[in-house]
PDB file of N, CA and C in Angstrom:
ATOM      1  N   UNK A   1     125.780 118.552 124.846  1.00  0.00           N
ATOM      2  CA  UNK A   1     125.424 119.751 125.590  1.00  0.00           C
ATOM      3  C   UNK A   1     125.224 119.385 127.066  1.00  0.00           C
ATOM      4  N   UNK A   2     125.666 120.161 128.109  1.00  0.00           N
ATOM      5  CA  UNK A   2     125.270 119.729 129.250  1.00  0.00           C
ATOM      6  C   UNK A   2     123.878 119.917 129.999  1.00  0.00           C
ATOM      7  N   UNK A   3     123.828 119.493 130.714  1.00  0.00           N
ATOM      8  CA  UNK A   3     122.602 119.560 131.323  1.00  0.00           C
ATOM      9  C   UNK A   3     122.312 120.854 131.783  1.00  0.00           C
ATOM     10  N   UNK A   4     120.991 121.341 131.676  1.00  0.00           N
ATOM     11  CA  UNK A   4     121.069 122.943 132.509  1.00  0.00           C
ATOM     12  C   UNK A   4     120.872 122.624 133.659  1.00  0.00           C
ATOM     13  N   UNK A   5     120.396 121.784 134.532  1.00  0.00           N
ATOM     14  CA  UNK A   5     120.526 121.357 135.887  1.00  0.00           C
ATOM     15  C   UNK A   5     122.823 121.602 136.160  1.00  0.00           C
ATOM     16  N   UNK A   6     123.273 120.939 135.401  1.00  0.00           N
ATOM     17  CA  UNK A   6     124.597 120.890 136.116  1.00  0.00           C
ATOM     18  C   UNK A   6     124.835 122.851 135.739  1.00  0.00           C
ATOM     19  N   UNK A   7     124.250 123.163 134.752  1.00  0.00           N
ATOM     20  CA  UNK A   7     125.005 124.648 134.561  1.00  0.00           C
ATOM     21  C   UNK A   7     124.850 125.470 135.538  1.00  0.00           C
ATOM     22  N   UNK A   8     123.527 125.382 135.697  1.00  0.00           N
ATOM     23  CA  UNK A   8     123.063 125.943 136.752  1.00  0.00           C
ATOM     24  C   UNK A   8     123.560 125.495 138.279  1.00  0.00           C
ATOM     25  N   UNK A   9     123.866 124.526 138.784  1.00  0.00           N
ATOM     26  CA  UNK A   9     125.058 124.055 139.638  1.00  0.00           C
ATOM     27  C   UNK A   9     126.696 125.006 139.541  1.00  0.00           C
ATOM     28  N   UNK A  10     126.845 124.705 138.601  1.00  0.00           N
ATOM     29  CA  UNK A  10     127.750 125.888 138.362  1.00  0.00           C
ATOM     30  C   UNK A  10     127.834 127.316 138.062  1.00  0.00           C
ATOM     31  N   UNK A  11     126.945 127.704 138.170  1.00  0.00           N
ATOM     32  CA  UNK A  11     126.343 129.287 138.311  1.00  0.00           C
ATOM     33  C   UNK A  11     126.593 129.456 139.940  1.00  0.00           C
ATOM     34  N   UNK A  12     126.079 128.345 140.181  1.00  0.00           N
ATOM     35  CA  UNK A  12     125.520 129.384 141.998  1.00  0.00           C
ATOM     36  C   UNK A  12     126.763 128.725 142.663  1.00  0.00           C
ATOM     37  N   UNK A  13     127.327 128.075 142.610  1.00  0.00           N
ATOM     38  CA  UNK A  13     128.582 127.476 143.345  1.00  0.00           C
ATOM     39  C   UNK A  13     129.442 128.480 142.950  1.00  0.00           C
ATOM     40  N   UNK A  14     129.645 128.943 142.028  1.00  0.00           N
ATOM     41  CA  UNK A  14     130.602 130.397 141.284  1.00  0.00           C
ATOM     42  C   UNK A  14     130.535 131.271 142.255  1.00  0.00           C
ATOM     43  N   UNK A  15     128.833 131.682 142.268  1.00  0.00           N
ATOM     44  CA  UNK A  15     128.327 132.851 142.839  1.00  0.00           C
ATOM     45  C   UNK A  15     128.362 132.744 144.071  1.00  0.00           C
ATOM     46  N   UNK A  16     128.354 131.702 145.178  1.00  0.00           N
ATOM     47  CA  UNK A  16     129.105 131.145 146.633  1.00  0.00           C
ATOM     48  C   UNK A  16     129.952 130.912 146.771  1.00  0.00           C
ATOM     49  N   UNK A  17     130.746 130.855 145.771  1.00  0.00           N
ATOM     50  CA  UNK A  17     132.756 131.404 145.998  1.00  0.00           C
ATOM     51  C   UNK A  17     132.931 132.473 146.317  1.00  0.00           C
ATOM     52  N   UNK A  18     132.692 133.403 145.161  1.00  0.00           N
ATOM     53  CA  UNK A  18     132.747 134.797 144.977  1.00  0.00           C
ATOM     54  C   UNK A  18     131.648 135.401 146.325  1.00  0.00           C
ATOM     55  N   UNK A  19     130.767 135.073 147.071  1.00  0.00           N
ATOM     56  CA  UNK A  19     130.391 135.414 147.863  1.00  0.00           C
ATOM     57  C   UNK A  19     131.408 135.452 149.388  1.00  0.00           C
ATOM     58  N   UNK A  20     131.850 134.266 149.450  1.00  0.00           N
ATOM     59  CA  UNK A  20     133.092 133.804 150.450  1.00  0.00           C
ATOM     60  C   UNK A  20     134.285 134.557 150.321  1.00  0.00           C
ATOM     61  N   UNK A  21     134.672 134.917 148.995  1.00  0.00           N
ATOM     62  CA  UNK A  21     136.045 135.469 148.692  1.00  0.00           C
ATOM     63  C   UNK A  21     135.521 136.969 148.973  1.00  0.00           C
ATOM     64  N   UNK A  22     134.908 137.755 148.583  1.00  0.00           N
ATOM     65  CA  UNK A  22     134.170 138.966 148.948  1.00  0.00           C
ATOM     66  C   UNK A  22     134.459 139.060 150.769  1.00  0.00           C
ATOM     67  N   UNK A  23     133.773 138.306 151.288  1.00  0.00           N
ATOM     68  CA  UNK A  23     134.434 138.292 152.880  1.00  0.00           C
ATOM     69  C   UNK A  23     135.237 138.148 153.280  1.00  0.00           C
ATOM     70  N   UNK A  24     135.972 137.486 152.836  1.00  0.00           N
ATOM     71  CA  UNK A  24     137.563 137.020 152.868  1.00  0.00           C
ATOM     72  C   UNK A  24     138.179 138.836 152.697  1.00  0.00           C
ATOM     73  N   UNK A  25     137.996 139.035 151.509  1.00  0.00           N
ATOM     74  CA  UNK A  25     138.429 139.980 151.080  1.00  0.00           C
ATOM     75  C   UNK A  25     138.224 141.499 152.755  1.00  0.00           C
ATOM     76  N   UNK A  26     137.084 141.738 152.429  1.00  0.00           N
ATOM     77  CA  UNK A  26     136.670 142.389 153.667  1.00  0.00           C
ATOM     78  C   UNK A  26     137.504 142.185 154.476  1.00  0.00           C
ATOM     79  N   UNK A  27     137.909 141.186 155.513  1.00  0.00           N
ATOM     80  CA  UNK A  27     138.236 141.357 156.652  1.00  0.00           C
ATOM     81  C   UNK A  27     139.897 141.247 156.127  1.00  0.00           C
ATOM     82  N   UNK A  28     140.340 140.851 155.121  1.00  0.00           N
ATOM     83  CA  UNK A  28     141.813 141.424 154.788  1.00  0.00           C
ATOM     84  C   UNK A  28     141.803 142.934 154.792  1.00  0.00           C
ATOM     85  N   UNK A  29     140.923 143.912 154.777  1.00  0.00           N
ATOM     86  CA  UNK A  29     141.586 145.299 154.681  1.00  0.00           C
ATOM     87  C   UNK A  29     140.645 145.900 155.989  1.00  0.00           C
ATOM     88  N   UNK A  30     139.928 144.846 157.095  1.00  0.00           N
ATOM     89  CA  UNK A  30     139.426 145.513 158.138  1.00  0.00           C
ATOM     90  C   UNK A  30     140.408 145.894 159.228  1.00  0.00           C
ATOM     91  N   UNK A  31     140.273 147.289 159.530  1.00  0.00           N
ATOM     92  CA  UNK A  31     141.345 147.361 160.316  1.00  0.00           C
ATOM     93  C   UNK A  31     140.372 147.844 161.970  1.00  0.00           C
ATOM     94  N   UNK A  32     139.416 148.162 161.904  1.00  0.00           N
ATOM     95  CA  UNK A  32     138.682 148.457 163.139  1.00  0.00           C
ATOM     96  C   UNK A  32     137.012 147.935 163.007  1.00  0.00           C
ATOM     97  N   UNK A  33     137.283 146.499 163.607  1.00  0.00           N
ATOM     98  CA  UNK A  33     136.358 145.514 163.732  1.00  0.00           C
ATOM     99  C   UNK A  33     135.160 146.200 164.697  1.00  0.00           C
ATOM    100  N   UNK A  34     134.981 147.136 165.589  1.00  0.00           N
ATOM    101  CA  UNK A  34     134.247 148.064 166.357  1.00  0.00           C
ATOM    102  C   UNK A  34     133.809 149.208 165.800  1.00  0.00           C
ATOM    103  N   UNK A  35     134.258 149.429 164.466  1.00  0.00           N
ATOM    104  CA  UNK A  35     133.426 150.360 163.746  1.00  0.00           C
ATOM    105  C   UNK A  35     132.212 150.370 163.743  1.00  0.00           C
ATOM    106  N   UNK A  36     131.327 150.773 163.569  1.00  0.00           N
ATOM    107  CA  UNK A  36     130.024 150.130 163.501  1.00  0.00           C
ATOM    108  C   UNK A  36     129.730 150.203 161.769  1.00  0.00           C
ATOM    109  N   UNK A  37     130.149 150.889 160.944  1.00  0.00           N
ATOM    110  CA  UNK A  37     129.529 150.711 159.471  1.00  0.00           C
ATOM    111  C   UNK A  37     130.302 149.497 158.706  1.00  0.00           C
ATOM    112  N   UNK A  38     131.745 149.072 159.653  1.00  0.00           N
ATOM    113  CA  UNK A  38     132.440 147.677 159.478  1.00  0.00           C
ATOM    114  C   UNK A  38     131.429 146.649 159.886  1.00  0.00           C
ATOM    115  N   UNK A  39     130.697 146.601 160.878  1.00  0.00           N
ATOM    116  CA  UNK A  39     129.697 145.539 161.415  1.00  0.00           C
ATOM    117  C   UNK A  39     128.552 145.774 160.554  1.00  0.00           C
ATOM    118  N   UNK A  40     127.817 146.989 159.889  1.00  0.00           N
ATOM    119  CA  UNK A  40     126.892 147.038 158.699  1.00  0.00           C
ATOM    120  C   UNK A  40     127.429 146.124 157.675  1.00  0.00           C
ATOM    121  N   UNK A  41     128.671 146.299 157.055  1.00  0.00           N
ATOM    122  CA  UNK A  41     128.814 145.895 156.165  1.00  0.00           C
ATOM    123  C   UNK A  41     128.996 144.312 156.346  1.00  0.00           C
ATOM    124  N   UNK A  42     129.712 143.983 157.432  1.00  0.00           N
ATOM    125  CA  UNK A  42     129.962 142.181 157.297  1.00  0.00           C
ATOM    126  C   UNK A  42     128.185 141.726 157.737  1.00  0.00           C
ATOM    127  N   UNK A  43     127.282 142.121 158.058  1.00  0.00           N
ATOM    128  CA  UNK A  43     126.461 141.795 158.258  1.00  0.00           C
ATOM    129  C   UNK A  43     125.351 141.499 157.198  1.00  0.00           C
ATOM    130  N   UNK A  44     125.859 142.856 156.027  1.00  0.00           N
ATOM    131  CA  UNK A  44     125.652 142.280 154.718  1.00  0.00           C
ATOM    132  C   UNK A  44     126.217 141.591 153.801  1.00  0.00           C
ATOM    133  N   UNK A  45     127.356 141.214 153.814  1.00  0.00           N
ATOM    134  CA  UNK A  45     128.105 140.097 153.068  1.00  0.00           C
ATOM    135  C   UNK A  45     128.194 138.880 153.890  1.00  0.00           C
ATOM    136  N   UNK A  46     128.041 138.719 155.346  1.00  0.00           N
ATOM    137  CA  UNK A  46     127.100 137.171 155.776  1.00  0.00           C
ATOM    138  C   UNK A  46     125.643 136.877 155.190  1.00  0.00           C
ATOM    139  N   UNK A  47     124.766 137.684 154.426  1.00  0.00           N
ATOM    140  CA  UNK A  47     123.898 137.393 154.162  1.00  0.00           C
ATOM    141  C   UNK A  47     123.699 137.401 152.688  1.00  0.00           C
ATOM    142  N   UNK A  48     124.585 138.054 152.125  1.00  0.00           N
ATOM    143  CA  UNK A  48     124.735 137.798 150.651  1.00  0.00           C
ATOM    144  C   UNK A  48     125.645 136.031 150.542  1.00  0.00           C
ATOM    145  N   UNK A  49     126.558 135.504 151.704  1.00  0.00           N
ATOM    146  CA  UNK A  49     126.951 134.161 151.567  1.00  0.00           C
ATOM    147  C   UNK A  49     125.857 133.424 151.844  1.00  0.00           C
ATOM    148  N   UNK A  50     125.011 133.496 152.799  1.00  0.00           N
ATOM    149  CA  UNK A  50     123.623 132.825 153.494  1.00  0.00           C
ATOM    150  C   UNK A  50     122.788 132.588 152.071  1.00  0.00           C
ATOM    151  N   UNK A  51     122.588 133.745 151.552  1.00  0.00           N
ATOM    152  CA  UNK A  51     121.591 133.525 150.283  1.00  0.00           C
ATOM    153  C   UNK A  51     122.431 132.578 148.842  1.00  0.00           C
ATOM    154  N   UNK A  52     123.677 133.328 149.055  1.00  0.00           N
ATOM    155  CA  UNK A  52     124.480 132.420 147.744  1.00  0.00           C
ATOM    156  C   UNK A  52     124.498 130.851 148.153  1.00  0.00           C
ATOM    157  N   UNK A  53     124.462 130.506 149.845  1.00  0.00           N
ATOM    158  CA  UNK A  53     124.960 129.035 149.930  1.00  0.00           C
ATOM    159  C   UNK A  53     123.303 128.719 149.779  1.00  0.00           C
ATOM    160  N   UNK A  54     122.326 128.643 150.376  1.00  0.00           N
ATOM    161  CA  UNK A  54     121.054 128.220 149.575  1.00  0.00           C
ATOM    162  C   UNK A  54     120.422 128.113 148.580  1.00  0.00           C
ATOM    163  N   UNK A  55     120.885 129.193 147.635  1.00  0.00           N
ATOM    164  CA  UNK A  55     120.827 128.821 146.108  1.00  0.00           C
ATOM    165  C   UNK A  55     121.502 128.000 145.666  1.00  0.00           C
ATOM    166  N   UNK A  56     123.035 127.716 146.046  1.00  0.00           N
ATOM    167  CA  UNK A  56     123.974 126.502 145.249  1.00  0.00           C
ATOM    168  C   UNK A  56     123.108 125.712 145.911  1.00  0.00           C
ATOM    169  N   UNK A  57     122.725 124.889 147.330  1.00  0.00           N
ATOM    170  CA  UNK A  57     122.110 124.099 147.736  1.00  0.00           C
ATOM    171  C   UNK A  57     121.037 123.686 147.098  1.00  0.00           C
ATOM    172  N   UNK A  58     120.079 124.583 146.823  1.00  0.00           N
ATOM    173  CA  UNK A  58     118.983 124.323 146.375  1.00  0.00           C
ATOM    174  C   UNK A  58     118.994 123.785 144.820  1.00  0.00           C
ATOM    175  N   UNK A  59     119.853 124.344 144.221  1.00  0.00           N
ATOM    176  CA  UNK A  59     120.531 123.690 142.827  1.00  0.00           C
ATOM    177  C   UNK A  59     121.184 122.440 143.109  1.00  0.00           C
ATOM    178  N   UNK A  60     121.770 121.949 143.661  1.00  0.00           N
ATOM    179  CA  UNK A  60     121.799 120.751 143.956  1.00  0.00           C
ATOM    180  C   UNK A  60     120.746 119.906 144.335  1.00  0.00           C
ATOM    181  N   UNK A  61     119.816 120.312 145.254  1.00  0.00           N
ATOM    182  CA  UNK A  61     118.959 119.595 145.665  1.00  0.00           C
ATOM    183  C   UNK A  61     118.044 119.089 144.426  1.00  0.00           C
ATOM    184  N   UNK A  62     118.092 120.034 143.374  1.00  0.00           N
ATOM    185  CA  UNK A  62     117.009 119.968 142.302  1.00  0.00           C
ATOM    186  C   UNK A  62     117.872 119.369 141.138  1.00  0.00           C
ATOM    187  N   UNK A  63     118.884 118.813 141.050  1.00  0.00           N
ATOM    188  CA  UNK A  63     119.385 118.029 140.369  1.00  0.00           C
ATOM    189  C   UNK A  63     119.582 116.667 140.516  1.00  0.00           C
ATOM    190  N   UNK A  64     119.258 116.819 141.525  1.00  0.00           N
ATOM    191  CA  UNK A  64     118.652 115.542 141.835  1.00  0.00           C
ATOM    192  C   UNK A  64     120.039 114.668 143.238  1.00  0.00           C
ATOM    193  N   UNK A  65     121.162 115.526 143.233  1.00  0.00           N
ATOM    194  CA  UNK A  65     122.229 115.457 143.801  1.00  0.00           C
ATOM    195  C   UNK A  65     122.155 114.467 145.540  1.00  0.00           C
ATOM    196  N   UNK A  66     123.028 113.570 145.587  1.00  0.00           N
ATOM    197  CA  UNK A  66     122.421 113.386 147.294  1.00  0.00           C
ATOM    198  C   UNK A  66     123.531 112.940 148.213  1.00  0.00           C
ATOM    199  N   UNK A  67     124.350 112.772 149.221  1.00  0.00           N
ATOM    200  CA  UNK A  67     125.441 112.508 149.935  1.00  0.00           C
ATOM    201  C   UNK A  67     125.216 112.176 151.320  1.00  0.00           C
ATOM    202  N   UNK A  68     124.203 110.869 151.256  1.00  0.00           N
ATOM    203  CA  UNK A  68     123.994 110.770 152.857  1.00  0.00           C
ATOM    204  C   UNK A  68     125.046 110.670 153.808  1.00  0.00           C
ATOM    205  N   UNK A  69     126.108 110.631 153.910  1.00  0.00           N
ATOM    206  CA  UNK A  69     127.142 110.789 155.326  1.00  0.00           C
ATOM    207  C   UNK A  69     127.332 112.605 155.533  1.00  0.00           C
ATOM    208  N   UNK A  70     126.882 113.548 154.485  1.00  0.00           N
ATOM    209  CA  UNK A  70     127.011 114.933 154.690  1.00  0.00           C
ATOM    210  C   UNK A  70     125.558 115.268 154.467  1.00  0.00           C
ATOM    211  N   UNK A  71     124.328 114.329 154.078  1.00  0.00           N
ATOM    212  CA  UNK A  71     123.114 114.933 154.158  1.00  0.00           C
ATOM    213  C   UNK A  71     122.623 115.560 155.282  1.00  0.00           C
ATOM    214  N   UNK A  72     121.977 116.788 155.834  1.00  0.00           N
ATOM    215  CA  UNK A  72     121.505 117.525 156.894  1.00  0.00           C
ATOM    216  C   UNK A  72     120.182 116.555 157.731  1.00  0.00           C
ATOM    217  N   UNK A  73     119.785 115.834 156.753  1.00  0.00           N
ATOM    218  CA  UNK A  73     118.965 114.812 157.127  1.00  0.00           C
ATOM    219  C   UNK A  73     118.865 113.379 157.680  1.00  0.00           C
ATOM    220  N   UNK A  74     120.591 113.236 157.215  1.00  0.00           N
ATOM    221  CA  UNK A  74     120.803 111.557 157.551  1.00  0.00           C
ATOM    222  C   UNK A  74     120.728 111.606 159.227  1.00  0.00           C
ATOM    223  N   UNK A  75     119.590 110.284 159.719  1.00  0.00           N
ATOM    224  CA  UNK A  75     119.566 110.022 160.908  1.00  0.00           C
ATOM    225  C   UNK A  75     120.819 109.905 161.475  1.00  0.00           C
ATOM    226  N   UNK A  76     122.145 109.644 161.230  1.00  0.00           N
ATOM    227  CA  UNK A  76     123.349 109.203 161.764  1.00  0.00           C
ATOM    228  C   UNK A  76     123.922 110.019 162.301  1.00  0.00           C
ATOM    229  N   UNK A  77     123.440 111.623 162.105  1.00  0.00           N
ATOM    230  CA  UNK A  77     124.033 112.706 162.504  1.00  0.00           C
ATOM    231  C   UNK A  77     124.028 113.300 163.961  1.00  0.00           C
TER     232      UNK A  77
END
C-alpha cells in the first residue's frame, strides 16, 4: 500500500495541474484582456494556482521531501 504522505502528494500536484491548465485554458479563449470581469476572473484563477501550489508544497514539505539546489532556503541562492 502506499504511503498516504505520497497519495496525498499526488492529490495536490493533480489539483496544481488542473489549476495551471484552468489558466491556460482561460487565456486560450480570452479575447479582450481590458475587460474588466476578464481581469476578475484571472485574478481568481491566479489565486486558486497560489493556493493549489502551497498545498502541493506543503505536502511535500510534510513528507519529508527536500532538494537543496531548488530549496527556497538554500544559502547558495
Amino acid at each position: 500500500m502506499t504511503d498516504k504522505s505520497i497519495i496525498t502528494i499526488r492529490e495536490t500536484a493533480a489539483a496544481y495541474a488542473e489549476a495551471v491548465r484552468t489558466t491556460q485554458r482561460f487565456f486560450d479563449r480570452l479575447e479582450d484582456g481590458a475587460d474588466p470581469s476578464a481581469l476578475v476572473e484571472y485574478a481568481t484563477l491566479a489565486e486558486r494556482e497560489k493556493e493549489a501550489e502551497e498545498a502541493r508544497l506543503d505536502a511535500i514539505v510534510a513528507a519529508g521531501f527536500e532538494v537543496p539546489s531548488i530549496d527556497e532556503s538554500d544559502s547558495d541562492s
